[in-house]
N, C-alpha and C. Protein backbone atom coordinates (compact mmCIF):
# COMPACT_ATOMS: atom_id res chain seq x y z
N UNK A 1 -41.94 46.29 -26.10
CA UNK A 1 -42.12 45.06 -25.41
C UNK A 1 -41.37 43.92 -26.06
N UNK A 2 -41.86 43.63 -27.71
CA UNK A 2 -40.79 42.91 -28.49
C UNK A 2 -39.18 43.03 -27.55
N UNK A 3 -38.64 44.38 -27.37
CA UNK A 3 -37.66 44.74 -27.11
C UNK A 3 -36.62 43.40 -26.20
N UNK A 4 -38.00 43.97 -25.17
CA UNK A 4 -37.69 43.67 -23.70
C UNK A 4 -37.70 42.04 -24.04
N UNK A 5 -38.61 41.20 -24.66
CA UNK A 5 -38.57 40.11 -24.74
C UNK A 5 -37.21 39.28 -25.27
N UNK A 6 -36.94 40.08 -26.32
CA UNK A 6 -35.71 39.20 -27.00
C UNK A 6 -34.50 39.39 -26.04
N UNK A 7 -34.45 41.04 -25.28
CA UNK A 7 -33.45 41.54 -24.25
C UNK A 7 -33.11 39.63 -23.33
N UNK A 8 -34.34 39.86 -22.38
CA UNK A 8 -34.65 38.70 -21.60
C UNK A 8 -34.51 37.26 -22.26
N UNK A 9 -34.63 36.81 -23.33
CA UNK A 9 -34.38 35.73 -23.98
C UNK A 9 -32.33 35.54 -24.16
N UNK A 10 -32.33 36.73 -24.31
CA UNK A 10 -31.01 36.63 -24.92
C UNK A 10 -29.64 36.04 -23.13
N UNK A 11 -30.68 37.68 -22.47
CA UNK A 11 -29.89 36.80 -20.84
C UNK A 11 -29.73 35.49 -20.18
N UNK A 12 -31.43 34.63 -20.71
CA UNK A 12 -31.18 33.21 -20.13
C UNK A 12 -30.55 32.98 -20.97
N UNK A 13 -30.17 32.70 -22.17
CA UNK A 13 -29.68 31.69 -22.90
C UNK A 13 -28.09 32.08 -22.62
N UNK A 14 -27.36 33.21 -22.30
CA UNK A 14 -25.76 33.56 -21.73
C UNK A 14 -26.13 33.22 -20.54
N UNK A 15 -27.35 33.04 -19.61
CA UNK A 15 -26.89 32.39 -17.92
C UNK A 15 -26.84 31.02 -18.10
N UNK A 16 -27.19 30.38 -19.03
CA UNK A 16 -27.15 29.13 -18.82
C UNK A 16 -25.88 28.35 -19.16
N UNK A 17 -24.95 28.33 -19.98
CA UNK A 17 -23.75 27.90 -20.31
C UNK A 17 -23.08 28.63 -18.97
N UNK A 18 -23.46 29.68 -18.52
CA UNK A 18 -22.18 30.21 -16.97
C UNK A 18 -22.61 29.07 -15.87
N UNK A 19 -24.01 28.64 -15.95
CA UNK A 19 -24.67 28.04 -15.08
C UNK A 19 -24.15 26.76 -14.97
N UNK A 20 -23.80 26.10 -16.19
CA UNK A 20 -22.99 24.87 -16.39
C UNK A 20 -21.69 24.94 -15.91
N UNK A 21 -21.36 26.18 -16.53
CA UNK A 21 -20.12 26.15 -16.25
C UNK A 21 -19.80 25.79 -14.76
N UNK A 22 -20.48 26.31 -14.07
CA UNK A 22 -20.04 26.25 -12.67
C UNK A 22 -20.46 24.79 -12.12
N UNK A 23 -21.68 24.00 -12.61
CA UNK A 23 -21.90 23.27 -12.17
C UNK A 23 -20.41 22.05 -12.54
N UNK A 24 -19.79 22.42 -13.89
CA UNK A 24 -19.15 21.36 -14.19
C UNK A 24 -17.68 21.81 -12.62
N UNK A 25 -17.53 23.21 -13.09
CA UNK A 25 -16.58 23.17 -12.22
C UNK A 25 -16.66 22.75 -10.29
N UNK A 26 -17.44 23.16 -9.87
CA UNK A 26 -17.95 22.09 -8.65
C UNK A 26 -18.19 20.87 -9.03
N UNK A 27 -18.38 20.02 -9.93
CA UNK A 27 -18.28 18.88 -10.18
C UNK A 27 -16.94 18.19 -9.97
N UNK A 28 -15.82 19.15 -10.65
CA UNK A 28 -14.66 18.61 -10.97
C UNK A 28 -13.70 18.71 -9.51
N UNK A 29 -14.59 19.83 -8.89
CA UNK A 29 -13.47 19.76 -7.25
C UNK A 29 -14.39 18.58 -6.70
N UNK A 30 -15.53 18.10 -6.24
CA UNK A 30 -16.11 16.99 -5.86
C UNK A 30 -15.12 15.74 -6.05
N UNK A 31 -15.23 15.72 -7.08
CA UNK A 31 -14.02 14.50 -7.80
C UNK A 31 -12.84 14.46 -7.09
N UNK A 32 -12.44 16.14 -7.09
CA UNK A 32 -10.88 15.88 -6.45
C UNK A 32 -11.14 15.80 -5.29
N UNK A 33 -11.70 16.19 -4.23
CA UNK A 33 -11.96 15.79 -3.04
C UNK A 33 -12.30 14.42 -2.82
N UNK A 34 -12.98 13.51 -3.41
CA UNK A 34 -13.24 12.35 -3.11
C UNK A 34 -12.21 11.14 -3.68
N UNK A 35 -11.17 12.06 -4.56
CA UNK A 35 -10.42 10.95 -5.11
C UNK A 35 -9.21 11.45 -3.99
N UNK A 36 -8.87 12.43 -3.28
CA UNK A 36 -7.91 12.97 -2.48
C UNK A 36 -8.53 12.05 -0.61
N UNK A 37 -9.91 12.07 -0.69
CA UNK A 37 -10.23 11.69 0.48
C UNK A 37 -10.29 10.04 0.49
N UNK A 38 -10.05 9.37 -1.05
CA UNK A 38 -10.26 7.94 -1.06
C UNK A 38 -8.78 7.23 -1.26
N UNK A 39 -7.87 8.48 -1.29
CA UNK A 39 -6.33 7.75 -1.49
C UNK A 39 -5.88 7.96 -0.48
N UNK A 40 -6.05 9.39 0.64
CA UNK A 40 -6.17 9.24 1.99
C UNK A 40 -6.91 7.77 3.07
N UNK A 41 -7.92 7.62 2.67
CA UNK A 41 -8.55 6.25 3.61
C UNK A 41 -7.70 5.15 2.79
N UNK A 42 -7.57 5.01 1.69
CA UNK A 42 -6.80 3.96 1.65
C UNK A 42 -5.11 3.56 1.70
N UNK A 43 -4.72 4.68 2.45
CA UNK A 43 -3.68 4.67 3.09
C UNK A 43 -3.40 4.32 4.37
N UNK A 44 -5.00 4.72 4.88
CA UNK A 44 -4.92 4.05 6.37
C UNK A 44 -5.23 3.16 6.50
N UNK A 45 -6.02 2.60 5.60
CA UNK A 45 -5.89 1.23 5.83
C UNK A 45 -5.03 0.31 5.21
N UNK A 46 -4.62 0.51 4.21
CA UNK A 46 -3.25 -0.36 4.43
C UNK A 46 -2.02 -0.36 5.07
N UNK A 47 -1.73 0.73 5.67
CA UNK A 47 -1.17 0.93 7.18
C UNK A 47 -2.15 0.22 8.10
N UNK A 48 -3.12 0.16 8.39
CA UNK A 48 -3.72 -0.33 9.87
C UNK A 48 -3.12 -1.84 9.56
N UNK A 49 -3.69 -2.58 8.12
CA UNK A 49 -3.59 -4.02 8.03
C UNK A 49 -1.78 -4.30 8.11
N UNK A 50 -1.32 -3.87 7.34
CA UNK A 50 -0.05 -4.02 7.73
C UNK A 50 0.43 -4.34 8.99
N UNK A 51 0.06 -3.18 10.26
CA UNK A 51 0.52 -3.33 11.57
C UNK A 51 -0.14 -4.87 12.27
N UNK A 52 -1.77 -4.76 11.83
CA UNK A 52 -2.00 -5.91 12.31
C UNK A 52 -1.99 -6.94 11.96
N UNK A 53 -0.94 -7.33 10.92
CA UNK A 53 -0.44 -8.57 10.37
C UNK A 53 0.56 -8.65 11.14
N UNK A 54 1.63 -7.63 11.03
CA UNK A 54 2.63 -7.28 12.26
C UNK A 54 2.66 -8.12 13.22
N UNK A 55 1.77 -7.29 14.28
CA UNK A 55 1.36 -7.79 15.35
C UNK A 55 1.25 -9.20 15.66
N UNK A 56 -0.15 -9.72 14.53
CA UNK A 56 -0.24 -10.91 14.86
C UNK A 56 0.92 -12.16 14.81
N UNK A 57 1.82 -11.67 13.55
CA UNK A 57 2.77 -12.85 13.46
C UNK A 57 3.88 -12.87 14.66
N UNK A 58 3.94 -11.26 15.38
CA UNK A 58 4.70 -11.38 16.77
C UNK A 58 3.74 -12.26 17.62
N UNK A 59 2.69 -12.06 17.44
CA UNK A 59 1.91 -12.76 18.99
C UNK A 59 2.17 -14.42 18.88
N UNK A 60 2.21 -14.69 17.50
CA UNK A 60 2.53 -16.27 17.35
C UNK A 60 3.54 -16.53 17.27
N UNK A 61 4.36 -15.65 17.37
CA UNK A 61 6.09 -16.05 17.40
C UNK A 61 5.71 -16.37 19.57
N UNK A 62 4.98 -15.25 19.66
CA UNK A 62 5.50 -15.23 21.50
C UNK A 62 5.21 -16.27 22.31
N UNK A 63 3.55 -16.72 21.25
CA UNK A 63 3.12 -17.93 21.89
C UNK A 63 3.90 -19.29 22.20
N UNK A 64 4.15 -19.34 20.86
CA UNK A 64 5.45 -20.44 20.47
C UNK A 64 6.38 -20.75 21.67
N UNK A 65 6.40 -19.42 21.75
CA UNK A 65 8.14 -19.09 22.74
C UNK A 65 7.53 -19.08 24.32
N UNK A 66 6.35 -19.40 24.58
CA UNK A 66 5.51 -19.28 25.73
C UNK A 66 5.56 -21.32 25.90
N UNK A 67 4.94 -21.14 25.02
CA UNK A 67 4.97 -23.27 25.04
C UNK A 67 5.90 -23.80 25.18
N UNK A 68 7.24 -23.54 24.50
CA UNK A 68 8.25 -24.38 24.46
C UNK A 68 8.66 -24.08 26.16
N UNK A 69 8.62 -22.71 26.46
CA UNK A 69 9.11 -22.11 27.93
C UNK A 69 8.28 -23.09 29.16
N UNK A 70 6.89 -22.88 28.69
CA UNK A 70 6.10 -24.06 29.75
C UNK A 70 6.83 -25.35 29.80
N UNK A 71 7.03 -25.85 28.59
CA UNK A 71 7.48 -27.37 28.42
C UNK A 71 8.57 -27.38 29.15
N UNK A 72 9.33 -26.65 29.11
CA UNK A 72 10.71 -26.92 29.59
C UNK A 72 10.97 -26.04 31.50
N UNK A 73 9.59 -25.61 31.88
CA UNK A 73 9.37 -25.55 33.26
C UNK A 73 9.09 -26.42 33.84
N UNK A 74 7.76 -27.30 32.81
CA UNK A 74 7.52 -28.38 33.65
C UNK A 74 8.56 -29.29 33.62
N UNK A 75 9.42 -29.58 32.60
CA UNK A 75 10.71 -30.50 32.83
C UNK A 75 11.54 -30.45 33.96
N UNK A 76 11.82 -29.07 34.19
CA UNK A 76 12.61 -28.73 35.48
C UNK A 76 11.64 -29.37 36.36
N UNK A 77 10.43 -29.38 36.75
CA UNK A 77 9.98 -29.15 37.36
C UNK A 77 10.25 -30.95 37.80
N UNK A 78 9.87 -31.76 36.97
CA UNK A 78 9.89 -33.14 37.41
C UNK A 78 11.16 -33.32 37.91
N UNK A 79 12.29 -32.85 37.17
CA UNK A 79 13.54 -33.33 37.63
C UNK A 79 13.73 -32.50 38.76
N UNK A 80 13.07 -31.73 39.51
CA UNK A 80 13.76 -30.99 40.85
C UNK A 80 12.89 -32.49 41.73
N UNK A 81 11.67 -32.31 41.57
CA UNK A 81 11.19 -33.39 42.32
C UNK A 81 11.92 -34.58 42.36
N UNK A 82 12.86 -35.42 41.31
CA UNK A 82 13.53 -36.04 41.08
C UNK A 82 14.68 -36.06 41.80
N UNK A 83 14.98 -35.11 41.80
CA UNK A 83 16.68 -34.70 42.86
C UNK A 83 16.07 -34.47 44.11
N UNK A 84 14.98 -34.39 44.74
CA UNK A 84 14.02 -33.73 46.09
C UNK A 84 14.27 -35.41 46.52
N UNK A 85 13.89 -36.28 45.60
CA UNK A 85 13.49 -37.69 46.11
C UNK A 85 15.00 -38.23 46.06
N UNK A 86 15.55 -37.90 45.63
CA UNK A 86 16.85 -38.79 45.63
C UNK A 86 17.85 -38.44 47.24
N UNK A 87 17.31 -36.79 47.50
CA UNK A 87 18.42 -36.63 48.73
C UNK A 87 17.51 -37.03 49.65
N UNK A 88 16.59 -37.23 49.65
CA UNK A 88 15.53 -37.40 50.62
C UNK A 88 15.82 -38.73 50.80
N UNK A 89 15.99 -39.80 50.31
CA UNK A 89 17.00 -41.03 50.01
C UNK A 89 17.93 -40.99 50.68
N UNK A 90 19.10 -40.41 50.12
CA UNK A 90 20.68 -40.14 50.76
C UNK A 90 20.29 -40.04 51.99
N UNK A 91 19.95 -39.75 52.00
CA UNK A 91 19.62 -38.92 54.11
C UNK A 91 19.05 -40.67 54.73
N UNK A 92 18.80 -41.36 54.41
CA UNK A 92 18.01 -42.88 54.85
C UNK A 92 19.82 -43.57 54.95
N UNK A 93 20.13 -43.97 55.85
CA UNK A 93 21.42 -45.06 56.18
C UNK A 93 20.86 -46.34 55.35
N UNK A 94 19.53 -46.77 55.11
CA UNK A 94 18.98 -48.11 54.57
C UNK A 94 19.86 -48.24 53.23
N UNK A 95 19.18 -46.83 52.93
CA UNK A 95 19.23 -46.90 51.39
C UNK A 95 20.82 -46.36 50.78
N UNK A 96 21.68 -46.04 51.78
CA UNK A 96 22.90 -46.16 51.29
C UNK A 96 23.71 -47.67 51.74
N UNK A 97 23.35 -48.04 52.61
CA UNK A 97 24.02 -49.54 52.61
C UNK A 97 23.73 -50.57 51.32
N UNK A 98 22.20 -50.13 50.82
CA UNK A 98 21.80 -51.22 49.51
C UNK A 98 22.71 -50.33 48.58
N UNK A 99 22.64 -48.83 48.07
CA UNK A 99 23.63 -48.72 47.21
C UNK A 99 24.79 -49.52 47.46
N UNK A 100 25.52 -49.18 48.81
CA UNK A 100 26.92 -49.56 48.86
C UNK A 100 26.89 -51.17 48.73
N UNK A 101 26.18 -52.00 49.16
CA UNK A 101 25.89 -54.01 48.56
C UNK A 101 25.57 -53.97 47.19
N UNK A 102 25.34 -53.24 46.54
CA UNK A 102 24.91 -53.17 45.02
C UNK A 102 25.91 -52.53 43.94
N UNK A 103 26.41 -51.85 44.46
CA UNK A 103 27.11 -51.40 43.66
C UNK A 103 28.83 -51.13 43.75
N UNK A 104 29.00 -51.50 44.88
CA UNK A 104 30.57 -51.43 45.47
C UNK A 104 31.39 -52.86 46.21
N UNK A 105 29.92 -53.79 46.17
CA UNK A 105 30.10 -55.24 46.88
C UNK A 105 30.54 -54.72 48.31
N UNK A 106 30.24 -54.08 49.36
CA UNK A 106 30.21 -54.13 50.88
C UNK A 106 29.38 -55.41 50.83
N UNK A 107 29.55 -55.57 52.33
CA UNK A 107 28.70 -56.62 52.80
C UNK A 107 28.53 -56.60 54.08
N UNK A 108 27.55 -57.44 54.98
CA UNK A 108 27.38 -57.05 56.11
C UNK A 108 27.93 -57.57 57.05
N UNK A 109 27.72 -58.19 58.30
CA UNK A 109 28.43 -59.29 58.99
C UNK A 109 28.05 -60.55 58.64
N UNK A 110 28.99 -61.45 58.70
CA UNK A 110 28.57 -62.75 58.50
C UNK A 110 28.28 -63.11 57.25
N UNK A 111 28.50 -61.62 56.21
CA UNK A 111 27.76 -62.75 54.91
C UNK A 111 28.97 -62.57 53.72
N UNK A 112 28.92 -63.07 52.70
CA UNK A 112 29.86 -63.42 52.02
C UNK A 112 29.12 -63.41 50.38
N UNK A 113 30.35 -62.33 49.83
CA UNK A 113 30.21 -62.02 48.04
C UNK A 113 30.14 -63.12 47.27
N UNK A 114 29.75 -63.94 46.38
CA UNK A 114 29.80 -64.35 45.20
C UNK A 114 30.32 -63.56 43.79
N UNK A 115 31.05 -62.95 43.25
CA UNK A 115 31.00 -61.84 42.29
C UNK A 115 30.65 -62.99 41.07
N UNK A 116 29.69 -62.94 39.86
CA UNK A 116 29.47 -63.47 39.39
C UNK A 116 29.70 -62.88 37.85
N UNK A 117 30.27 -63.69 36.88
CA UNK A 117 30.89 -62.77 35.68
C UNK A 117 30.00 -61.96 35.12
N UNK A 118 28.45 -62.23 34.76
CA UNK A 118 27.49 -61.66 33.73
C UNK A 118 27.26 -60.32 34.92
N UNK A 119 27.54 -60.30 35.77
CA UNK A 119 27.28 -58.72 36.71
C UNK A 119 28.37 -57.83 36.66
């Protein structure tokens, strides 16, 4: 019985260093998996932020280029109305006889120019 006892004493004490052993070695792939799965995620995300810095500094370039584009529609826009009112004018006989007394000295019947130097 002695025998059997020291037999059995002697087995735990060689399972237990194998027992470690393994625990250290699953320990040490844990590690590499989580240091392999944490240089992986942080690859994607500094790829994701990257793009959406990207992105955003295009969207504020486009905006930019959206405003100045408005500004300069609505500009057209006054000056078509501007040229709309002016032929809309031309087309009036009134309003080309006052050009032509204003600016070319015509005159009408009966009446008579003064040209005066400061004009």
């Amino acid at each position: 019985m002695r025998e059997l006892s020291k037999i059995e004493k002697r087995e735990a004490q060689s399972a237990a260093p194998q027992h470690t052993m393994q625990r250290d070695g699953s320990r040490k792939r844990l590690l590499r998996r989580l240091a392999v799965f944490l240089a992986f995620a942080l690859t994607v995300v500094v790829s994701l932020n990257v793009t959406f810095y990207k992105q955003k500094a295009t969207i504020a370039e486009k905006q930019g280029s959206i405003a100045k584009l408005k500004q300069q529609a609505d500009q057209l826009d006054t000056e078509e109305k501007q040229l709309k009112d002016e032929v809309n004018k031309l087309n009036d006989d009134e309003y080309i006889a006052e050009i032509a007394r204003r600016d070319y000295f015509f005159s009408n019947k009966n009446e008579t120019i003064f040209p005066l130097k400061g004009q």
